[in-house]
N, C-alpha and C. Protein backbone atom coordinates (compact mmCIF):
# COMPACT_ATOMS: atom_id res chain seq x y z
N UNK A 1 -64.71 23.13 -51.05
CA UNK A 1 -63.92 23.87 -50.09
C UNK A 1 -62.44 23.67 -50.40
N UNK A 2 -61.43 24.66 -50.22
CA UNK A 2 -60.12 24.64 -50.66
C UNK A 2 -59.65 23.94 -49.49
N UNK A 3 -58.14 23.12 -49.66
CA UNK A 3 -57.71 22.82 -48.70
C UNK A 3 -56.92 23.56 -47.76
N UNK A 4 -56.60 23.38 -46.64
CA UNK A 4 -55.97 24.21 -45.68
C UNK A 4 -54.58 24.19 -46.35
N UNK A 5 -53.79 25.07 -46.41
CA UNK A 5 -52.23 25.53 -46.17
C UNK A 5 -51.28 25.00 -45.03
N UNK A 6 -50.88 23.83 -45.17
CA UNK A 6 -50.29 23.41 -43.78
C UNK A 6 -48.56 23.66 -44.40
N UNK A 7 -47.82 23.69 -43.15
CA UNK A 7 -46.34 23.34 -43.18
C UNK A 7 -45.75 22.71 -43.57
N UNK A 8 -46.27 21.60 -43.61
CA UNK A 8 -45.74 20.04 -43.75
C UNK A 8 -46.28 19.30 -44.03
N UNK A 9 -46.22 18.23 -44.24
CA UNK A 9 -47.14 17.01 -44.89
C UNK A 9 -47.85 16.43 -43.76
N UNK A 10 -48.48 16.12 -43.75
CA UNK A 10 -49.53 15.38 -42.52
C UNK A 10 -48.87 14.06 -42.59
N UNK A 11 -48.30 13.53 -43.66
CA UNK A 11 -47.59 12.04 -43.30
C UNK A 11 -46.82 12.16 -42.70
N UNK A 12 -46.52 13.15 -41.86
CA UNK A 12 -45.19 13.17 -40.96
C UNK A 12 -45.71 13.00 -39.76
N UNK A 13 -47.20 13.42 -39.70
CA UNK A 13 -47.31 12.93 -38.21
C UNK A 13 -47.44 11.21 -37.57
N UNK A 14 -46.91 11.38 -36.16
CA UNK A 14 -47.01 10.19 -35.97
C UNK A 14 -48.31 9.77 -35.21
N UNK A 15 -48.73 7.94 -36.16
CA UNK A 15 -50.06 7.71 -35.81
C UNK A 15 -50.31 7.42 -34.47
N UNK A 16 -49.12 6.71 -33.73
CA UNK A 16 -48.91 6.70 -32.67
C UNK A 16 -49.56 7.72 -31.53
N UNK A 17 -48.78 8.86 -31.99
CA UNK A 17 -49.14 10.15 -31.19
C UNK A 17 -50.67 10.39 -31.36
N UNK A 18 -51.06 10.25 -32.92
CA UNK A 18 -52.37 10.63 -33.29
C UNK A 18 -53.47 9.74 -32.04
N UNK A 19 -53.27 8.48 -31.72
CA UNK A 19 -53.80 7.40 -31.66
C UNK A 19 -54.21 7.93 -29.88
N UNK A 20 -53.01 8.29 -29.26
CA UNK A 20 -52.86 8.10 -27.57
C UNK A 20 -53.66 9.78 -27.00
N UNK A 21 -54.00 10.27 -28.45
CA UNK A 21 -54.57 11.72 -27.55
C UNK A 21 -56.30 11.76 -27.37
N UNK A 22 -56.58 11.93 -26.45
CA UNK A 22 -57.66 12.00 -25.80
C UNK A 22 -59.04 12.27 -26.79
N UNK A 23 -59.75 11.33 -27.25
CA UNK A 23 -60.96 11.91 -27.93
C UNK A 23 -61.00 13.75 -28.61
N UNK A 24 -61.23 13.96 -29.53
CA UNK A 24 -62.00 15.29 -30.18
C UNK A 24 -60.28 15.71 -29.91
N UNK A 25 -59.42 15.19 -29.90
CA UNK A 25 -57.81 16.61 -29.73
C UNK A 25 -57.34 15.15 -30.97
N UNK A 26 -56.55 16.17 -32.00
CA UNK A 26 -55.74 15.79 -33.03
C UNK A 26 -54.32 16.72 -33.21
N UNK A 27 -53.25 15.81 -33.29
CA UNK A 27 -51.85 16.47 -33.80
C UNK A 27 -51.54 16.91 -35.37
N UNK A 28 -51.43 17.72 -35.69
CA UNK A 28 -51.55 18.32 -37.08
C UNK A 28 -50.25 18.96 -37.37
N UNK A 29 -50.05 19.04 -38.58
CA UNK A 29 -49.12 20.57 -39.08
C UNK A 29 -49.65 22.01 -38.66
N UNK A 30 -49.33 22.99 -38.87
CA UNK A 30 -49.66 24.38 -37.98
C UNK A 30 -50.14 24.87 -39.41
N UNK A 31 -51.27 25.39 -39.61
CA UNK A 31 -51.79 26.11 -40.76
C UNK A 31 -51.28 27.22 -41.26
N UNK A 32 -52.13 27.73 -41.98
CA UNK A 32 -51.89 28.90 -42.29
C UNK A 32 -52.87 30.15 -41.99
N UNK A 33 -53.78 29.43 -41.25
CA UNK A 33 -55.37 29.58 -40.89
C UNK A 33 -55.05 29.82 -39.08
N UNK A 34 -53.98 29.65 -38.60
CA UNK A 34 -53.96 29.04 -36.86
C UNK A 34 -53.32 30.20 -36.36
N UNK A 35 -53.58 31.33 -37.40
CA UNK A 35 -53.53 32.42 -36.18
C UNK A 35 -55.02 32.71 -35.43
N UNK A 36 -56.04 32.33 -36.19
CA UNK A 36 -57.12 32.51 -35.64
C UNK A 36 -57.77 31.30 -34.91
N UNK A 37 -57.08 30.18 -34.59
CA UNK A 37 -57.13 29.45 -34.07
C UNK A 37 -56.58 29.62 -32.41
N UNK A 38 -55.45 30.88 -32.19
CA UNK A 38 -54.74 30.83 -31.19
C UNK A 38 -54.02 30.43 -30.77
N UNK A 39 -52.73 30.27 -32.31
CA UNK A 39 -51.53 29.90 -32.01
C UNK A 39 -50.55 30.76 -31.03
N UNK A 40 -50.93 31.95 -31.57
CA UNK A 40 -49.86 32.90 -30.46
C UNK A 40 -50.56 32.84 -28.56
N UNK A 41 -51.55 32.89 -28.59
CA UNK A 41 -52.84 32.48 -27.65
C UNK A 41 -51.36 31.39 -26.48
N UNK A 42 -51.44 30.28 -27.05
CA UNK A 42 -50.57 29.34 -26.66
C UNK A 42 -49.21 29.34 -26.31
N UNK A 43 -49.09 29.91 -27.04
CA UNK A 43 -46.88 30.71 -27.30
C UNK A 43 -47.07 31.46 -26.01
N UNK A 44 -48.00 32.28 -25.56
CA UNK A 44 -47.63 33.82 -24.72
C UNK A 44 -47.69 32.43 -23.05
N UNK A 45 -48.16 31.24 -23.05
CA UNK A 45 -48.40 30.71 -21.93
C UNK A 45 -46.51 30.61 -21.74
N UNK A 46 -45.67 30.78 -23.01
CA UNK A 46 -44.19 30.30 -22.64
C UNK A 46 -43.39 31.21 -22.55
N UNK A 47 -43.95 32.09 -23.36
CA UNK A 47 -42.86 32.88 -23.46
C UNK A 47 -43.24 34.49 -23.88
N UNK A 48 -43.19 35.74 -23.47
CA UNK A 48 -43.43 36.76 -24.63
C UNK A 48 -43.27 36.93 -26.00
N UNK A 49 -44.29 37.02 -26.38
CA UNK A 49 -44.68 37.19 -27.65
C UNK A 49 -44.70 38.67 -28.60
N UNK A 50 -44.86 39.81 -27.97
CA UNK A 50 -45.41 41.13 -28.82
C UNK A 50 -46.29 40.96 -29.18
N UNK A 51 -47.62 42.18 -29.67
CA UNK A 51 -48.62 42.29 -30.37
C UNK A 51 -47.98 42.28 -31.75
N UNK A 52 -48.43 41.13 -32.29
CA UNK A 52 -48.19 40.66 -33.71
C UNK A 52 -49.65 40.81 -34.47
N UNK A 53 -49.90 41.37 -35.57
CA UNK A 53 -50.74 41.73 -36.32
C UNK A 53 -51.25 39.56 -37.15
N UNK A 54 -52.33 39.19 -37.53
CA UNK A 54 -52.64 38.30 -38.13
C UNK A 54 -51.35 38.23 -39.57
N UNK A 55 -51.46 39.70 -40.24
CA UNK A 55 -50.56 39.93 -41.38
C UNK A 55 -49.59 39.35 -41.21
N UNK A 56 -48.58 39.98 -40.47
CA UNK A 56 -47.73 39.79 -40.15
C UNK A 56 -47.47 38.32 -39.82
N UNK A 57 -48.22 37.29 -39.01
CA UNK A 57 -48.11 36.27 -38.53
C UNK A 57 -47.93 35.35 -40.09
N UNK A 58 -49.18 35.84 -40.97
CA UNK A 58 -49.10 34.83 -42.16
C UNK A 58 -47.94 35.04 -42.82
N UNK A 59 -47.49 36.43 -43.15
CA UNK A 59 -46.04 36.29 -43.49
C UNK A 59 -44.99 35.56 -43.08
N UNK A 60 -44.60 35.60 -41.66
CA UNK A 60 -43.68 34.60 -40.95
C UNK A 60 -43.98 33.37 -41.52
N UNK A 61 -45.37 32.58 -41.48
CA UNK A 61 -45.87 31.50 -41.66
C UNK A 61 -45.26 30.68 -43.42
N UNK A 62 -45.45 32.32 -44.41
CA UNK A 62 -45.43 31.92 -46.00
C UNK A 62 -43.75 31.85 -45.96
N UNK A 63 -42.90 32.41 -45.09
CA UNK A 63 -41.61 32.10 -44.78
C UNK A 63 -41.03 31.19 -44.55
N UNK A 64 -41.70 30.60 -43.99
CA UNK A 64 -40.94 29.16 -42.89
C UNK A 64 -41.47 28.32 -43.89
N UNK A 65 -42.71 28.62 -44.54
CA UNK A 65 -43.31 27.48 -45.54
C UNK A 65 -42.42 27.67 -46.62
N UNK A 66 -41.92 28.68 -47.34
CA UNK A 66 -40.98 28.34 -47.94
C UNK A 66 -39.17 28.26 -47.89
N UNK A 67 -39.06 27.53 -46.73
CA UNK A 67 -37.87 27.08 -46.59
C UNK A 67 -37.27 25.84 -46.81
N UNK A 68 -38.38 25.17 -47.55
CA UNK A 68 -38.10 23.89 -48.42
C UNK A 68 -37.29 22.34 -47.13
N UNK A 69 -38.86 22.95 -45.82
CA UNK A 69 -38.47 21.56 -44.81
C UNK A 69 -37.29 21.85 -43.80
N UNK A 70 -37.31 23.21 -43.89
CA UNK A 70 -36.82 23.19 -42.41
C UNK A 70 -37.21 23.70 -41.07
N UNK A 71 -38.59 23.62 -41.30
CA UNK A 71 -39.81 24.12 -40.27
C UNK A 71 -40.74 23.41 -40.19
N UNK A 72 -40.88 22.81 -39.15
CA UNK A 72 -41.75 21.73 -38.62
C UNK A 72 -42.58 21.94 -37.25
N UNK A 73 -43.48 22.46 -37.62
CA UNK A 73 -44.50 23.35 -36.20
C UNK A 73 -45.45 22.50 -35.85
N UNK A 74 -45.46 21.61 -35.31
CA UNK A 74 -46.79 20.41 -34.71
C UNK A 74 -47.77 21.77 -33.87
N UNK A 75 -48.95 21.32 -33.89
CA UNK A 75 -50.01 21.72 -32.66
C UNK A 75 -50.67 20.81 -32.63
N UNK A 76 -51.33 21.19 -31.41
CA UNK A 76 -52.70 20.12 -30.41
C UNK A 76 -53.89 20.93 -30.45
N UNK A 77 -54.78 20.26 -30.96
CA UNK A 77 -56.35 21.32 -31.49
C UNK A 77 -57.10 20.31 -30.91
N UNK A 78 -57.85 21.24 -29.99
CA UNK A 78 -59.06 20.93 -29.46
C UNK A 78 -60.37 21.78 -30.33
N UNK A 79 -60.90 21.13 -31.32
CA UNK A 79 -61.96 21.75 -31.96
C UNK A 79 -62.92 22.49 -31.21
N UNK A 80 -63.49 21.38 -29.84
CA UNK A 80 -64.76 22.15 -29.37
C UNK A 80 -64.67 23.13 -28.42
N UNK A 81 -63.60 23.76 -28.71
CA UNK A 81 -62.99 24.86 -27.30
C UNK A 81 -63.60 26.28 -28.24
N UNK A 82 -63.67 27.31 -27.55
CA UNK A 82 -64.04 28.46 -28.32
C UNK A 82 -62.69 28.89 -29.68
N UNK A 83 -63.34 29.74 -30.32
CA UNK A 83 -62.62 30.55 -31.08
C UNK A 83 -61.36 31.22 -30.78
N UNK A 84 -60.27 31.13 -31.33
CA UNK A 84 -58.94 32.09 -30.58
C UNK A 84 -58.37 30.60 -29.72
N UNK A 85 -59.28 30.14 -29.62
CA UNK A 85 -58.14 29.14 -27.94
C UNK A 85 -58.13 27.71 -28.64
N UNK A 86 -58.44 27.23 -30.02
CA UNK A 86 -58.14 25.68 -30.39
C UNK A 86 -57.01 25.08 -30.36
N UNK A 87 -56.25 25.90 -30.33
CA UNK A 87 -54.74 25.06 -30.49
C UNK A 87 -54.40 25.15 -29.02
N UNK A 88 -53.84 24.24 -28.28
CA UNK A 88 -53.83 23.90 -26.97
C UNK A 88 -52.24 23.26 -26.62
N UNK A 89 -51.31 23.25 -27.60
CA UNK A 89 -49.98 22.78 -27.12
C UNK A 89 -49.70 23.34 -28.87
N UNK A 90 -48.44 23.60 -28.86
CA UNK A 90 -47.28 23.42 -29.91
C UNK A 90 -45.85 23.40 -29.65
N UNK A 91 -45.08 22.53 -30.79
CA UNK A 91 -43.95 22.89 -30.56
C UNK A 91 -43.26 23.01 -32.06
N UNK A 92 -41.70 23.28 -32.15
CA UNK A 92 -41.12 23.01 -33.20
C UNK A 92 -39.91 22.47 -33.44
N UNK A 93 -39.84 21.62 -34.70
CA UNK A 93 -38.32 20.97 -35.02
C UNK A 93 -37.88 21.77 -35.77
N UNK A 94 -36.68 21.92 -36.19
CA UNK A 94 -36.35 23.26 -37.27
C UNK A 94 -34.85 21.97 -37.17
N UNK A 95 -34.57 21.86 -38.63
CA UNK A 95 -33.32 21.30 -39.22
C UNK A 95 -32.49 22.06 -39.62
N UNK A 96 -30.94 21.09 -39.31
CA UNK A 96 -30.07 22.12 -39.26
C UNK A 96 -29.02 20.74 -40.17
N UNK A 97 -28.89 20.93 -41.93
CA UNK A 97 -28.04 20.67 -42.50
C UNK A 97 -26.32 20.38 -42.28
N UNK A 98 -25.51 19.52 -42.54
CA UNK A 98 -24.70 20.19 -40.97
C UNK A 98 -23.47 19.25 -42.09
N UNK A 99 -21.79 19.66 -42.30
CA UNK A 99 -20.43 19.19 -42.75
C UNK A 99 -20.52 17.78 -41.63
N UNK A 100 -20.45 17.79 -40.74
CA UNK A 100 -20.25 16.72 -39.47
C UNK A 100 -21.07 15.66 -39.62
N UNK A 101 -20.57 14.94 -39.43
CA UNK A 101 -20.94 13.13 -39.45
C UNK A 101 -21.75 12.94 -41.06
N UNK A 102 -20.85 13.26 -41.91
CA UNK A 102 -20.82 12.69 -42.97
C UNK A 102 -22.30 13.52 -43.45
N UNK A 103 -22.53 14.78 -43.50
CA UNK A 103 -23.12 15.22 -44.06
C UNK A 103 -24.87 15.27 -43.24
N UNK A 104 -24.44 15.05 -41.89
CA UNK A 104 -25.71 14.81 -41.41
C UNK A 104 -27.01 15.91 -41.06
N UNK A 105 -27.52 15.42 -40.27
CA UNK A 105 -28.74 15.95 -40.34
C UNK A 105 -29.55 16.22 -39.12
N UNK A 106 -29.18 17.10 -38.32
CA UNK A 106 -29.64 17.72 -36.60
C UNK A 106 -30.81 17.92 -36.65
N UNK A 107 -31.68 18.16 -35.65
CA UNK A 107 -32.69 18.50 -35.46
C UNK A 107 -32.91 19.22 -34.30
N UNK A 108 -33.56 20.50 -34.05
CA UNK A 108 -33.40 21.62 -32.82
C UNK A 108 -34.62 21.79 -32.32
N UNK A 109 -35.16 21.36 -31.14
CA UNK A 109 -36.80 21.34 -30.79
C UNK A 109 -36.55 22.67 -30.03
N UNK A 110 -37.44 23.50 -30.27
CA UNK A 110 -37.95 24.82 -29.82
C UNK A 110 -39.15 24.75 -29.49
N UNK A 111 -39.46 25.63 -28.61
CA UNK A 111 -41.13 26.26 -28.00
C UNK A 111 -41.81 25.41 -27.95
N UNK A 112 -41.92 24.61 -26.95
CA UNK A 112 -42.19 23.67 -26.59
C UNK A 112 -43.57 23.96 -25.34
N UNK A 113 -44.85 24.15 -25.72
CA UNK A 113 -45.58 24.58 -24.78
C UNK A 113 -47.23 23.76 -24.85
N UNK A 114 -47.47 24.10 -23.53
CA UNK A 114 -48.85 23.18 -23.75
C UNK A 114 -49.75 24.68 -22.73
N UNK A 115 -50.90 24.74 -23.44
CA UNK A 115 -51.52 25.67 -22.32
C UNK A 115 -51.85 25.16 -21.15
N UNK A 116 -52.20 26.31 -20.23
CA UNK A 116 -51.73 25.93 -18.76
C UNK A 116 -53.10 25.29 -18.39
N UNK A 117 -54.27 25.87 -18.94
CA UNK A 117 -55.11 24.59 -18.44
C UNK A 117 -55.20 23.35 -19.11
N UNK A 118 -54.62 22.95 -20.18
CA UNK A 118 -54.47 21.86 -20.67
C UNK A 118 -53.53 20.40 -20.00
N UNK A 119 -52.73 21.36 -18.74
CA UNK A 119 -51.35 20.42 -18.69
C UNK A 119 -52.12 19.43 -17.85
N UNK A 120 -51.29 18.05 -17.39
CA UNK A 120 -51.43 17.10 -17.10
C UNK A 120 -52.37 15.88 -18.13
N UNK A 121 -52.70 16.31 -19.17
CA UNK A 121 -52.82 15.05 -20.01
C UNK A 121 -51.70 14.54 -21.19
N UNK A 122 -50.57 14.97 -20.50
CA UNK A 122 -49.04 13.98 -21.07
C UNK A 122 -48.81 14.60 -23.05
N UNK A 123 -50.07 16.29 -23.32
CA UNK A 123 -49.65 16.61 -24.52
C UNK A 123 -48.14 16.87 -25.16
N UNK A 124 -47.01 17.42 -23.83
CA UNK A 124 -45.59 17.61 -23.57
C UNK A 124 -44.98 16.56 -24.04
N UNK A 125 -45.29 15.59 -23.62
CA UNK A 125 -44.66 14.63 -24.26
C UNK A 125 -44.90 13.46 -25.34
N UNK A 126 -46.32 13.97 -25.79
CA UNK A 126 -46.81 13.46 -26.89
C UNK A 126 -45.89 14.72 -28.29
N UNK A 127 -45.64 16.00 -27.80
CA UNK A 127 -45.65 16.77 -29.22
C UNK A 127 -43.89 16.44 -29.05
N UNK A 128 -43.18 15.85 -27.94
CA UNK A 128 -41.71 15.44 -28.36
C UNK A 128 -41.84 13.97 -29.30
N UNK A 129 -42.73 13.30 -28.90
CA UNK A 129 -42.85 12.01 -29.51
C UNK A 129 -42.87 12.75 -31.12
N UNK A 130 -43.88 13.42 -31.28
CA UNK A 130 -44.16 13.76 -32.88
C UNK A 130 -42.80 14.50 -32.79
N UNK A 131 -42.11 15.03 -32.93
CA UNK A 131 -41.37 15.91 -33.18
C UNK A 131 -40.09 14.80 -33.28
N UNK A 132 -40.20 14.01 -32.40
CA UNK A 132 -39.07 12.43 -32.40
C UNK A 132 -39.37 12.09 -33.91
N UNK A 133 -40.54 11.66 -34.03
CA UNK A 133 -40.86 10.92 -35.35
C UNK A 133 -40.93 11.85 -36.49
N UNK A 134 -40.74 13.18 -36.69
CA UNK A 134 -40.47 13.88 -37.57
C UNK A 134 -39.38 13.85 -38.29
N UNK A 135 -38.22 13.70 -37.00
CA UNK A 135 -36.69 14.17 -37.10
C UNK A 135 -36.55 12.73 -37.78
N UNK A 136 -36.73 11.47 -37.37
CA UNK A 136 -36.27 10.06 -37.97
C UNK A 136 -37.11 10.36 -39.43
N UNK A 137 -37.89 10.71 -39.61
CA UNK A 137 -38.62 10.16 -40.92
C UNK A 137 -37.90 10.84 -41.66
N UNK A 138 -37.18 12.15 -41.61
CA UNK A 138 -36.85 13.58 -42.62
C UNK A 138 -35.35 13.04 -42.11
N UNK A 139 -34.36 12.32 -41.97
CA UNK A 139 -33.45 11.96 -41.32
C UNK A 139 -32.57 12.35 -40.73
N UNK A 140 -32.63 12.66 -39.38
CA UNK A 140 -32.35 13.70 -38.40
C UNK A 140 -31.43 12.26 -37.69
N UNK A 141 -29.98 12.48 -37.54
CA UNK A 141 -29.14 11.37 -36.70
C UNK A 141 -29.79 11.44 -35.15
N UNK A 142 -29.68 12.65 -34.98
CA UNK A 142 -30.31 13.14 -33.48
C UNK A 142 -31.24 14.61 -33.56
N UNK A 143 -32.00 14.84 -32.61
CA UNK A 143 -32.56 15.72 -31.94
C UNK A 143 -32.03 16.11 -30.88
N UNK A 144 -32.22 17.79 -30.86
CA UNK A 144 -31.30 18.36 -29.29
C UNK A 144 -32.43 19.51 -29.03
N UNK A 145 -32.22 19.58 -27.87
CA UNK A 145 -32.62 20.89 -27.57
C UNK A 145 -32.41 21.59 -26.15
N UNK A 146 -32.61 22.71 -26.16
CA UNK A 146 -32.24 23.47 -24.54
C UNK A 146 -33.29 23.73 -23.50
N UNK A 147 -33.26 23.53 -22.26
CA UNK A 147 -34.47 23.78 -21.18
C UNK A 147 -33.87 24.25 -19.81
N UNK A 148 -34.59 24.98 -19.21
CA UNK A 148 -34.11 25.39 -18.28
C UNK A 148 -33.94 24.53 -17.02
N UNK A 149 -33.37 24.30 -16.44
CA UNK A 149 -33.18 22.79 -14.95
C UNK A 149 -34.18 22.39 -14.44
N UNK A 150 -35.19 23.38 -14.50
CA UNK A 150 -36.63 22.77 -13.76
C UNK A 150 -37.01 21.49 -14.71
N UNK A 151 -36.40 21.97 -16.31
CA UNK A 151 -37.51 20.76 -17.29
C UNK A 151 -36.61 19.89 -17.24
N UNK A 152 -35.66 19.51 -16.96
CA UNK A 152 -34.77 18.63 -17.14
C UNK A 152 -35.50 16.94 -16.94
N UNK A 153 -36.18 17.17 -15.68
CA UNK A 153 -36.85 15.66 -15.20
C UNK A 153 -37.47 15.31 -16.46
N UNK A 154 -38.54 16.49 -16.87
CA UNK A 154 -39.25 16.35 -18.12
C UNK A 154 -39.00 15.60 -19.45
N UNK A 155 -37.78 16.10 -19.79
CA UNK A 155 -36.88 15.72 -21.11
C UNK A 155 -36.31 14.39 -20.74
N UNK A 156 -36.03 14.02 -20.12
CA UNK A 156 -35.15 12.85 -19.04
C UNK A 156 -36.05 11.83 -19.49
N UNK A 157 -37.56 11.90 -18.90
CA UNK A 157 -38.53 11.25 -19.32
C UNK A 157 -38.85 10.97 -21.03
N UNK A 158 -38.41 12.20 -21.44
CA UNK A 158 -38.80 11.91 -22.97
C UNK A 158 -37.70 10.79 -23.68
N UNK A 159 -36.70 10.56 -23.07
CA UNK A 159 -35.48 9.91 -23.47
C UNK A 159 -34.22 10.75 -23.71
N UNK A 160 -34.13 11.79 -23.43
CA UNK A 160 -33.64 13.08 -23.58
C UNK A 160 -32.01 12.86 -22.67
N UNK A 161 -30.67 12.91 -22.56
CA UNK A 161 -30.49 13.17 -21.82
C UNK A 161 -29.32 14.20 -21.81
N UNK A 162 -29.20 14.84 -20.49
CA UNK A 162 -27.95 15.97 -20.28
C UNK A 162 -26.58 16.00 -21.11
N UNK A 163 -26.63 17.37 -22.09
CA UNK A 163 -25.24 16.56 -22.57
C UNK A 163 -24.40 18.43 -22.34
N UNK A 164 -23.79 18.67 -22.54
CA UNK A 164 -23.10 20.13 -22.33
C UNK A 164 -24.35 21.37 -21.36
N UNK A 165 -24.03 22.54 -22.34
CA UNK A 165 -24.40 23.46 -21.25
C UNK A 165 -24.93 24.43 -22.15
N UNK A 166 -26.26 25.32 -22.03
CA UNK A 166 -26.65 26.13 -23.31
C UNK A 166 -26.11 27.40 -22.79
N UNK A 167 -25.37 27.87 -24.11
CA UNK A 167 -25.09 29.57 -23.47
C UNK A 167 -25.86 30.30 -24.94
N UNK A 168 -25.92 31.71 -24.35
CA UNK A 168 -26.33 32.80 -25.31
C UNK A 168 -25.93 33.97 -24.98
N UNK A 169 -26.13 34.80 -25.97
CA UNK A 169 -25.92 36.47 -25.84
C UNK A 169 -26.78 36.61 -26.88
N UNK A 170 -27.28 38.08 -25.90
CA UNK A 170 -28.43 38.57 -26.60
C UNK A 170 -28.20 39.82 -27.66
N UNK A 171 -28.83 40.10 -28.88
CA UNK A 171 -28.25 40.87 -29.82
C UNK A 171 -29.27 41.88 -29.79
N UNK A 172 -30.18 42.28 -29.43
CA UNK A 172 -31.07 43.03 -29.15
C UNK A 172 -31.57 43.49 -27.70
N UNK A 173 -31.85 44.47 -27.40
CA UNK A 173 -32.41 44.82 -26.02
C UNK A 173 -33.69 44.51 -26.06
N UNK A 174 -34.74 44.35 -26.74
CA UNK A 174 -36.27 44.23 -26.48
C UNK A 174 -35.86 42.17 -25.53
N UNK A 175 -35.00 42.01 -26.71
CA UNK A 175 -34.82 40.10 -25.84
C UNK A 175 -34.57 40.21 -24.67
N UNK A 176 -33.59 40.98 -24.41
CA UNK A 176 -33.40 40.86 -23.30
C UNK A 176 -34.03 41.47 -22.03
N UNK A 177 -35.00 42.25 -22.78
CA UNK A 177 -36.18 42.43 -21.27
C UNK A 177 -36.62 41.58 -21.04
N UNK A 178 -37.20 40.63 -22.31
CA UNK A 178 -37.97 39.48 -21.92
C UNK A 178 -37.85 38.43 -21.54
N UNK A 179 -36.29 38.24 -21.96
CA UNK A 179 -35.83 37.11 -22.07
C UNK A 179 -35.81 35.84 -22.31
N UNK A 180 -35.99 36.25 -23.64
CA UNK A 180 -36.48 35.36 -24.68
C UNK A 180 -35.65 35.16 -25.46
């Protein structure tokens, strides 16, 4: 059997994280295989998504895979769940090369979601832990990211804390129906 197509190296995950998740659920890199797993399945619990074709999805996927490590997509797979619905939380680190502090090395956590019947077994803050231990191993000075005030307690908890204020403007009208 060929091996799967992952993102990233599996030595990036942390064993830690691996260790504290609940029997039959494992933290992985995001395949190349996990559209049929129900990666987008998971995404639409956060945010609108569009009808995205599988094609299309693997393209994005052979994209980000070749950006030579600056895409880092953790998921939470529950094997014995049906077809379409295994992946049960994801999130992402995406690095940002940077002139400032001597050539350093940011890290930007995005989409940050756990499905809605999944929540309350602490996956939220198991996929910041991995996503923590991503950014230190690939050497990230810090991790940042934006949430709306409700998550704030959330992030607070992760070790996270308040620092400025996120603004945006939107460059497209479809975003901004969704607001996304």
């Amino acid at each position: 059997m060929a091996s799967e197509t992952v993102l990233f190296s599996t030595s990036l995950i942390s064993p830690e994280v691996q260790t504290a998740l609940p029997i039959g659920y494992a933290c992985r890199p995001l395949q190349r295989t996990d559209f049929q797993r129900g990666h987008l399945h998971v995404l639409r619990d956060l945010a609108h998504v569009s009808d995205i074709t599988e094609e299309k999805w693997v393209e994005r996927f052979d994209w980000m895979n070749g950006c030579n490590g600056s895409y880092f997509v953790v998921v939470i797979v529950d094997e014995k769940r049906e077809a379409g619905k295994q992946i049960v939380a994801t999130a992402t680190l995406l690095i940002e090369k940077k002139f400032l502090n001597n050539l350093g090395i940011q890290g930007h956590i995005e989409d940050v979601v756990v499905a809605a019947d999944q929540r309350g077994k602490h996956f939220g803050i198991l996929l910041i832990q991995a996503l923590d231990y991503i950014g230190e191993k690939v050497g990230c000075y810090k991790n940042i990211l934006d949430c709306r005030p409700e998550k704030e307690a959330f992030y607070e908890k992760c070790g996270y804390e308040k620092r400025g204020t996120e603004m945006h403007r939107y460059l497209d009208t479809e975003s901004v129906k969704h607001g996304v």
